[in-house]
Protein backbone atom coordinates (compact mmCIF):
# COMPACT_ATOMS: atom_id res chain seq x y z
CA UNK A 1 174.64 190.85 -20.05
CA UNK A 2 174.39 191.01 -23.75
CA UNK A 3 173.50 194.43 -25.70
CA UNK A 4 173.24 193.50 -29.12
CA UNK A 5 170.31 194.28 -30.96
CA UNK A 6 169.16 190.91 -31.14
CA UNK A 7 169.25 190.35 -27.46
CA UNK A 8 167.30 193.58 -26.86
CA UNK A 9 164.62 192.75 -28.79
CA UNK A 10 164.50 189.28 -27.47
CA UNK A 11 164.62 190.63 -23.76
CA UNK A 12 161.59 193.10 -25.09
CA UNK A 13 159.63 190.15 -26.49
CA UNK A 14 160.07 188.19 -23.11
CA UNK A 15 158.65 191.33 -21.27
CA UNK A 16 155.95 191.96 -23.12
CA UNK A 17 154.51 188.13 -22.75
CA UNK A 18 155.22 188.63 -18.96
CA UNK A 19 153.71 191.85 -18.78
CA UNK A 20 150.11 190.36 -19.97
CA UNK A 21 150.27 187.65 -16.62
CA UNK A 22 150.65 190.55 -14.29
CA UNK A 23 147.68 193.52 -13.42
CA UNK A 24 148.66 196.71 -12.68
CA UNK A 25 145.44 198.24 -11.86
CA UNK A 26 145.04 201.79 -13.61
CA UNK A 27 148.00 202.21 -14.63
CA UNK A 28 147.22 198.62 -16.48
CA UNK A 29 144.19 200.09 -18.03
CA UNK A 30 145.93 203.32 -19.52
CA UNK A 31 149.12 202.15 -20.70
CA UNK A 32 149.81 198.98 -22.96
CA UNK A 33 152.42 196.18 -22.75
CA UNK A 34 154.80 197.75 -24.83
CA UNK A 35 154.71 200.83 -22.47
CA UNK A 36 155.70 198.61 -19.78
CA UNK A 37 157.84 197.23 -21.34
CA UNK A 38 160.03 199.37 -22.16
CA UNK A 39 159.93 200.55 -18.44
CA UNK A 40 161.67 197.52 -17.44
CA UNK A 41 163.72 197.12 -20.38
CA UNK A 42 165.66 200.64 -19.67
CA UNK A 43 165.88 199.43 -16.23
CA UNK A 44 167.34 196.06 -17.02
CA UNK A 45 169.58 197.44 -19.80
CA UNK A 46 171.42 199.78 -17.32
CA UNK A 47 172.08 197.11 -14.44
CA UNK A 48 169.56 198.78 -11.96
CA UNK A 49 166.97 196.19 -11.76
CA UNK A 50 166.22 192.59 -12.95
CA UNK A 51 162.98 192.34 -15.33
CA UNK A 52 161.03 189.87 -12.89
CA UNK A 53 161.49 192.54 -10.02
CA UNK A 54 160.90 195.40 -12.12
CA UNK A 55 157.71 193.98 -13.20
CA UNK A 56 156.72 193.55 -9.75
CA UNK A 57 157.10 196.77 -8.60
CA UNK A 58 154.91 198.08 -11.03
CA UNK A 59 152.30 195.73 -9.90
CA UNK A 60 152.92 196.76 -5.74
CA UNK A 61 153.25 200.19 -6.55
CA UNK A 62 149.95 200.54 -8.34
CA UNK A 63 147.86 198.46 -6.25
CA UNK A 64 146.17 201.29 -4.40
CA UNK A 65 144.59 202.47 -7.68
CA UNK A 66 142.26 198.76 -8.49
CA UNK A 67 139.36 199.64 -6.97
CA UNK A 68 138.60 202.89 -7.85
CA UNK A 69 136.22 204.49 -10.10
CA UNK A 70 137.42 207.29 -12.73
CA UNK A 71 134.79 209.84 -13.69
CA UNK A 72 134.02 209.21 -17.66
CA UNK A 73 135.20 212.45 -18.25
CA UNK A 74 138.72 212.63 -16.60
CA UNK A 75 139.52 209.07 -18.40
CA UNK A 76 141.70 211.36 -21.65
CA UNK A 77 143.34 213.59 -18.44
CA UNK A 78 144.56 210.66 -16.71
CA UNK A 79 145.67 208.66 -19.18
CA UNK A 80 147.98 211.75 -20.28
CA UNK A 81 149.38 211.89 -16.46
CA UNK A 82 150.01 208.50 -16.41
CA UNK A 83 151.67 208.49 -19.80
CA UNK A 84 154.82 210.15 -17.89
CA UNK A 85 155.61 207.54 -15.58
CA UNK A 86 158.20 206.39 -18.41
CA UNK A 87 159.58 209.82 -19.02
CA UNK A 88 159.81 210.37 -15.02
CA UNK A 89 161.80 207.16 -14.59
CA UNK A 90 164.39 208.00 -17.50
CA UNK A 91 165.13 211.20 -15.45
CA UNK A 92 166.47 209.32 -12.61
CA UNK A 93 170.11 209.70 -11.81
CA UNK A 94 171.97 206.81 -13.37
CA UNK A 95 174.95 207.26 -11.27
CA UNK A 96 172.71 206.15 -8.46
CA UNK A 97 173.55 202.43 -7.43
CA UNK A 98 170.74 199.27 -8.23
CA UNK A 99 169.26 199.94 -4.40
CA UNK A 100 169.01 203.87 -4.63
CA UNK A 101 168.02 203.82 -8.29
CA UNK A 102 164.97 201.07 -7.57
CA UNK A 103 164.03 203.19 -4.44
CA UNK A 104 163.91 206.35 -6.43
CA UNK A 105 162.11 203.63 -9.18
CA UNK A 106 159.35 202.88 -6.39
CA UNK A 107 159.05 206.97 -4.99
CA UNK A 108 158.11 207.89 -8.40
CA UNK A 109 155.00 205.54 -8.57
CA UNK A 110 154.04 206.29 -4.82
CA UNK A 111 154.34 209.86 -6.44
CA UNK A 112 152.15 209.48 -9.55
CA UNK A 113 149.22 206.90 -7.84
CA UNK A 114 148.93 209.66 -5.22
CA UNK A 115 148.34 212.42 -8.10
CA UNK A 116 145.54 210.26 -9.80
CA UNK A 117 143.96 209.73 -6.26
CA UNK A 118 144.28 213.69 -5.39
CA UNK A 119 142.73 214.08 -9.42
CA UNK A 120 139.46 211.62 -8.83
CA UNK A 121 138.95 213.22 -5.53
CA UNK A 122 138.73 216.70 -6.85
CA UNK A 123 136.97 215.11 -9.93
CA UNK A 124 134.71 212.50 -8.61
CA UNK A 125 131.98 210.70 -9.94
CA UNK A 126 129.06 211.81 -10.79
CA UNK A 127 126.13 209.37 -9.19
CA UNK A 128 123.06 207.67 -11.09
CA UNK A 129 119.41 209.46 -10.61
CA UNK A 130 116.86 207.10 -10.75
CA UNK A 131 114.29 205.90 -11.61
CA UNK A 132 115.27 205.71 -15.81
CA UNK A 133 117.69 207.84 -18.40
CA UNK A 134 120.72 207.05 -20.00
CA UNK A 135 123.09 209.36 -18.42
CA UNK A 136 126.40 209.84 -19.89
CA UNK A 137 127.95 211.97 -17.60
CA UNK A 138 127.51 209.06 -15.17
CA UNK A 139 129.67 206.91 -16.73
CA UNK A 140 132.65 205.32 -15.22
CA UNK A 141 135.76 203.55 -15.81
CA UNK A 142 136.47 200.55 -13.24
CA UNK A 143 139.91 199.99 -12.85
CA UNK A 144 139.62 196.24 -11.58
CA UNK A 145 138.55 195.54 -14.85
CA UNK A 146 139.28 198.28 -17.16
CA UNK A 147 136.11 198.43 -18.51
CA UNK A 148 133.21 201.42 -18.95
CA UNK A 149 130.43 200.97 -16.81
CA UNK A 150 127.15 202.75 -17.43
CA UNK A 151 123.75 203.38 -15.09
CA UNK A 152 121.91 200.24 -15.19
CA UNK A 153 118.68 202.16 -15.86
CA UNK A 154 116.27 201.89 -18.69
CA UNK A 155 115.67 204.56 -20.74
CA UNK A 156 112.37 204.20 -20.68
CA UNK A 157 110.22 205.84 -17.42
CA UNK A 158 107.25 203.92 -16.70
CA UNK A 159 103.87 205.27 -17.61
CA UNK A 160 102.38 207.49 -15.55
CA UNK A 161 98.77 209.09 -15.25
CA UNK A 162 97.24 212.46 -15.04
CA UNK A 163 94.14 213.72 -14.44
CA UNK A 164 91.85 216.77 -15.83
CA UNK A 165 88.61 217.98 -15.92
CA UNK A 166 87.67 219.55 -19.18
CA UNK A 167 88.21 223.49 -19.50
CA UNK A 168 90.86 223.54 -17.41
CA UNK A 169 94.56 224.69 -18.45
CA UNK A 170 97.27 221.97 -17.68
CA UNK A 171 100.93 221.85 -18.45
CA UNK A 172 102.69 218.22 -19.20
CA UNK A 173 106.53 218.15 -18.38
CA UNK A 174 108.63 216.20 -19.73
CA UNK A 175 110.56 215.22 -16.27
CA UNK A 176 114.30 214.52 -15.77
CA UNK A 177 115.89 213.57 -12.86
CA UNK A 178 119.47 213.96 -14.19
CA UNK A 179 121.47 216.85 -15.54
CA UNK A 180 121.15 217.14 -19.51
CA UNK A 181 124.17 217.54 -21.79
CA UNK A 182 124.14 220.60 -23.91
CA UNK A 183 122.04 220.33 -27.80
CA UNK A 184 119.25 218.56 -26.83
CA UNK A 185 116.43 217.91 -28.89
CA UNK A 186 113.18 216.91 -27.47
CA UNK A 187 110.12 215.28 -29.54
CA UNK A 188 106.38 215.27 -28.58
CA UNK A 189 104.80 211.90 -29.55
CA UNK A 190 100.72 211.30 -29.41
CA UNK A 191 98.77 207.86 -28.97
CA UNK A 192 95.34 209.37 -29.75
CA UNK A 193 92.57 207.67 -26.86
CA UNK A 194 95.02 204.85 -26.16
CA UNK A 195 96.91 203.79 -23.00
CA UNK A 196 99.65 202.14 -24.39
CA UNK A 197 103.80 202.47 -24.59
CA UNK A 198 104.40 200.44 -27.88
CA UNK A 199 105.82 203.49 -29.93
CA UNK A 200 104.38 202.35 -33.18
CA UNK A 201 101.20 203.67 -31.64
CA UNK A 202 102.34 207.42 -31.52
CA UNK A 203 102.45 210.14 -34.14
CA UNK A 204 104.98 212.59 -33.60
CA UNK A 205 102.66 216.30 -32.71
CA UNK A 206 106.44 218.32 -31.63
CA UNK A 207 110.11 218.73 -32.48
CA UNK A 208 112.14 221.20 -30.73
CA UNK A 209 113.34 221.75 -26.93
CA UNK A 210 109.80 222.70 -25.45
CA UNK A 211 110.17 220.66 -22.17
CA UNK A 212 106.51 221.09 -21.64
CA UNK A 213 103.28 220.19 -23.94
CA UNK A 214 100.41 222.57 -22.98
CA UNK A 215 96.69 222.85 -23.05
CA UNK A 216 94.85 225.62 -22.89
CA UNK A 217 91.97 224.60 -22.14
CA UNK A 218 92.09 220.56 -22.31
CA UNK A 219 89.33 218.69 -23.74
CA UNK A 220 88.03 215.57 -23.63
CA UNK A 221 89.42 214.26 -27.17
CA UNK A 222 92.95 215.25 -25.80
CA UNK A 223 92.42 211.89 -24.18
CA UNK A 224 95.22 209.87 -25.26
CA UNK A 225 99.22 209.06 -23.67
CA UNK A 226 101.61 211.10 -24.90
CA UNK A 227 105.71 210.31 -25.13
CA UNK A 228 108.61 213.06 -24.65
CA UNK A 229 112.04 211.62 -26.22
CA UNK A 230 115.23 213.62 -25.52
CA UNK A 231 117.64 212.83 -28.05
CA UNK A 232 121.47 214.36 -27.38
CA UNK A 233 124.07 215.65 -30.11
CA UNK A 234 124.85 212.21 -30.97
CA UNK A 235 121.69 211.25 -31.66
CA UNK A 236 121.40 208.85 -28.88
CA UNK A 237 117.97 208.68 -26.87
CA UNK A 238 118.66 209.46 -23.17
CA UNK A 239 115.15 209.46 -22.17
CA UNK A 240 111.62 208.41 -23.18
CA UNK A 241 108.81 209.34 -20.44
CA UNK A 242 105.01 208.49 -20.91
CA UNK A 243 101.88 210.14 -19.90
CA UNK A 244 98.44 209.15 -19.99
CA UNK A 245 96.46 211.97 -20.00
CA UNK A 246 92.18 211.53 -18.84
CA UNK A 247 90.07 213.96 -19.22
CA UNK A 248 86.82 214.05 -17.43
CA UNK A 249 83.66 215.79 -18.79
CA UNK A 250 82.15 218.88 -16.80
CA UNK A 251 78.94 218.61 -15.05
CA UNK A 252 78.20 221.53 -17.04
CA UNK A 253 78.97 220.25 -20.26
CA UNK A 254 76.63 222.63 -22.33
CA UNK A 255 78.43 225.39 -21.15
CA UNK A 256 82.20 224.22 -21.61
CA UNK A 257 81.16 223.43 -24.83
CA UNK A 258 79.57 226.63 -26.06
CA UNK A 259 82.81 228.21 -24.08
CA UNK A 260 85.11 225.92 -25.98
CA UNK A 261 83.86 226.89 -29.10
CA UNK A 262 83.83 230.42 -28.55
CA UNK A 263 87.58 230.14 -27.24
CA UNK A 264 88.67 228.04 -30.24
CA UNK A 265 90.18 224.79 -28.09
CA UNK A 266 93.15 223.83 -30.11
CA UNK A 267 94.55 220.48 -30.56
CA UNK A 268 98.09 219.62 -28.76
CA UNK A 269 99.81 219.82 -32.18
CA UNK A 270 98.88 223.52 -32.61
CA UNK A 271 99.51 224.15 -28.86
CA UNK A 272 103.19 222.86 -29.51
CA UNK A 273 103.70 224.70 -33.03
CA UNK A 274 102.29 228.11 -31.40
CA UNK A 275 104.55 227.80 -28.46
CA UNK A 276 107.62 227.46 -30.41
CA UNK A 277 107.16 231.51 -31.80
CA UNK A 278 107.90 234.18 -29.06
CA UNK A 279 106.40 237.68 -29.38
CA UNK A 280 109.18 240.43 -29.88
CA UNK A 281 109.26 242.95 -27.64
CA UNK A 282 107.97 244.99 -30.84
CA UNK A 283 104.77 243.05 -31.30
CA UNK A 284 103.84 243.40 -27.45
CA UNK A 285 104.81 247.38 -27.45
CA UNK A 286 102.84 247.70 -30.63
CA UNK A 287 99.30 248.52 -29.43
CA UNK A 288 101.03 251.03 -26.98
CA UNK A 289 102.50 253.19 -29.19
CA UNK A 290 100.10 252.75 -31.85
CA UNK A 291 97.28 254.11 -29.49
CA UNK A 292 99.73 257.28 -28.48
CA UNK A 293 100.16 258.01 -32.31
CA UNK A 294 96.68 257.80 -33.52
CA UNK A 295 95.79 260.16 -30.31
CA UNK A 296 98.40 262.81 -31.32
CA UNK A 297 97.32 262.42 -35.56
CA UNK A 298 93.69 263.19 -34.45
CA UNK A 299 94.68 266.20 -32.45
CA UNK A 300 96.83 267.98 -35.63
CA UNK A 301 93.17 267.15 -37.93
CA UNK A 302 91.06 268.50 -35.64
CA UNK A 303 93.37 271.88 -35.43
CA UNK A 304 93.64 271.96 -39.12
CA UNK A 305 89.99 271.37 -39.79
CA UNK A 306 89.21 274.30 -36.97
CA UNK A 307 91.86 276.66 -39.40
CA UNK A 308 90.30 276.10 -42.07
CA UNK A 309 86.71 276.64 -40.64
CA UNK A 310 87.98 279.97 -38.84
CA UNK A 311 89.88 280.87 -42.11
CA UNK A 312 86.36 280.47 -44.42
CA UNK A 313 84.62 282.61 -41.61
CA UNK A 314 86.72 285.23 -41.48
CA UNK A 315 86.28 285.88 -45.12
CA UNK A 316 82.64 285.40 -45.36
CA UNK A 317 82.51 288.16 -42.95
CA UNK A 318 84.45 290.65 -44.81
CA UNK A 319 82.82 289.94 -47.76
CA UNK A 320 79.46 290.59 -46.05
CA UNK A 321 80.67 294.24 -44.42
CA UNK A 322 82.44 295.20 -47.95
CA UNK A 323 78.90 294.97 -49.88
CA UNK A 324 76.20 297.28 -49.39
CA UNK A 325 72.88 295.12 -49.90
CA UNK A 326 70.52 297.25 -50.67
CA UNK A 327 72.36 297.93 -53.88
CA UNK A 328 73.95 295.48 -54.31
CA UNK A 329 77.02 297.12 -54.93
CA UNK A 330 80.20 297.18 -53.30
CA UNK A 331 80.10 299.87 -50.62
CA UNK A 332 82.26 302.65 -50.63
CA UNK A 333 84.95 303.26 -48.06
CA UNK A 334 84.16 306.42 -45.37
CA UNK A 335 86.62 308.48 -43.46
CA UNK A 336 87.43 307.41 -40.46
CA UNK A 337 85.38 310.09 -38.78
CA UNK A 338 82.36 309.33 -40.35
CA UNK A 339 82.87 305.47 -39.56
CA UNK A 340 82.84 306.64 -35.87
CA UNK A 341 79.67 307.97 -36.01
CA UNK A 342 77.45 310.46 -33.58
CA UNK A 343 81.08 310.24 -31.54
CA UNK A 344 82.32 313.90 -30.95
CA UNK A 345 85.61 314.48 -32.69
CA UNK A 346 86.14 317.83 -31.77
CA UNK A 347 89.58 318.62 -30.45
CA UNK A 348 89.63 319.20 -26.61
CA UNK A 349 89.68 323.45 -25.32
């Protein structure tokens, strides 16, 4: 056994060309060939193990974990966890003779396939929702071929219909099937009297994350199909839904017109824009408490004006006792007596 430099590197050359003939399942998929190899080389170098049978342990030990399927989002978690294996080995017991060593070698990677197993269960994937959407949190990563698998779905939903009669309020959602990642954007599209899913046909009417496109009331030149995109925080398109909206004329058609035009019918563009502002609770409490104030202002006018009134009275009538008319002259004051009259003031026997 040589343990120059030159023979390591040569014995880690040798392992890493064997190491590329040889699939070890997930824990081929997360680690690379120089990981492995330098597994096997600290095994060989201290006289525990021989590089061909070190290289097949790795490959019996991780068998269990070929066929399974990792959740997208536990790929960074696992790859961490497995990432120890080399640390784990180095910790065994060198003293330990080449049988004990390779069986405490082989308990260590019944110990970590068993902790991936116990993570995926806890963790497990999350399933496709047909019938359409690209759906991120349900991709997967197959260990049999260590490579990312996505829903086979097409973005696209196909075109579906619905049905109004003129007047009436409707409501157009923009359906998903699957749960949506966080900052999402969703854009309104119009094809104006055309059945048709070629998006060079549309005009864009909404941009937001309004879910639903409303009409109060519809009319019959909302005929059209209309298009709700959801775009994610990467700008990706998860999901493009059509709808062909037709519209069928009253009987009384005179009447939903002159009531149309009365209730100023406004076109889906102006629907969307109006729905995107939200009263404040100090816009709907306005009228309220406006009505209560103007109430209590009219009360305090009144009162003052009936002051004032009672105040000019009062004084009128003194003036009109305090001049004697005949002479036109201000009238002198009497004794009290006098003022009393044909009373008798004479004092009691």
């Amino acid at each position: 056994m040589c343990f120059s430099h030159s023979c390591s590197l040569l014995l880690q050359v040798i392992l890493l060309l064997r190491g590329a003939e040889v699939t070890t399942s997930c824990f081929h998929c997360f680690t690379t060939q120089a990981d492995r190899a330098n597994i096997c080389k600290y095994a060989f170098l201290l006289g525990k193990m021989e590089a061909e049978d070190c290289l097949q342990r790795l490959q019996r030990g991780f068998k269990p974990l070929t066929n399974i399927l990792i959740a997208f989002s536990e790929i960074e978690s696992i790859t961490n966890y497995l990432m120890t294996f080399e640390k784990e080995v180095k910790k065994n017991d060198t003293l330990y003779l080449p049988p004990a060593w390779a069986d405490q070698f082989e308990k260590k990677i019944a110990d970590l396939v068993k902790g991936v197993q116990d993570q995926v269960a806890i963790h497990p994937v999350t399933p496709c929702k047909p019938p359409c959407g690209f759906q991120k949190a349900a991709r997967t990563l197959n260990c049999s071929t260590c490579l990312d698998e996505d829903c086979w779905l097409p973005v696209s939903c196909a075109l579906e219909n619905m049905d109004a009669t003129e007047a009436e309020t409707i409501f157009m959602p923009c359906r998903i099937t699957f749960i949506l990642p966080e900052n999402v954007q969703v854009i309104w599209k119009y094809a104006k009297a055309l059945r048709v899913t070629d998006m060079s046909d549309f005009v864009e009417i909404y941009r937001g994350n309004n879910l639903f496109l409303s009409f109060k009331p519809v009319r019959v030149s909302h005929i059209g199909t209309y298009a709700c995109e959801i775009i994610d925080e990467d700008y990706d398109l998860i999901l493009r839904r059509f709808y062909y909206l037709n519209v069928t004329q009253a009987k009384n058609s005179d009447r939903v017109a002159q009531f149309l035009s009365i209730l100023g019918a406004k076109k889906p563009s102006q629907i969307a824009k109006e729905k995107r502002i939200k009263p404040s609770p100090s816009t709907t409490a306005a009228p309220k408490y406006t009505f209560l104030y103007s109430n209590i202002s009219y009360a305090i006018y009144a009162a003052a004006i009936f002051m004032v009134i009672t105040i000019l009275v009062g004084c009128l009538g003194r003036y009109a006792l305090s001049v004697d008319w005949e002479t036109k002259s201000p009238r002198k004051h009497l004794p009290i007596q006098s003022q009393l009259g044909h009373m008798d003031t004479k004092p009691a026997s």
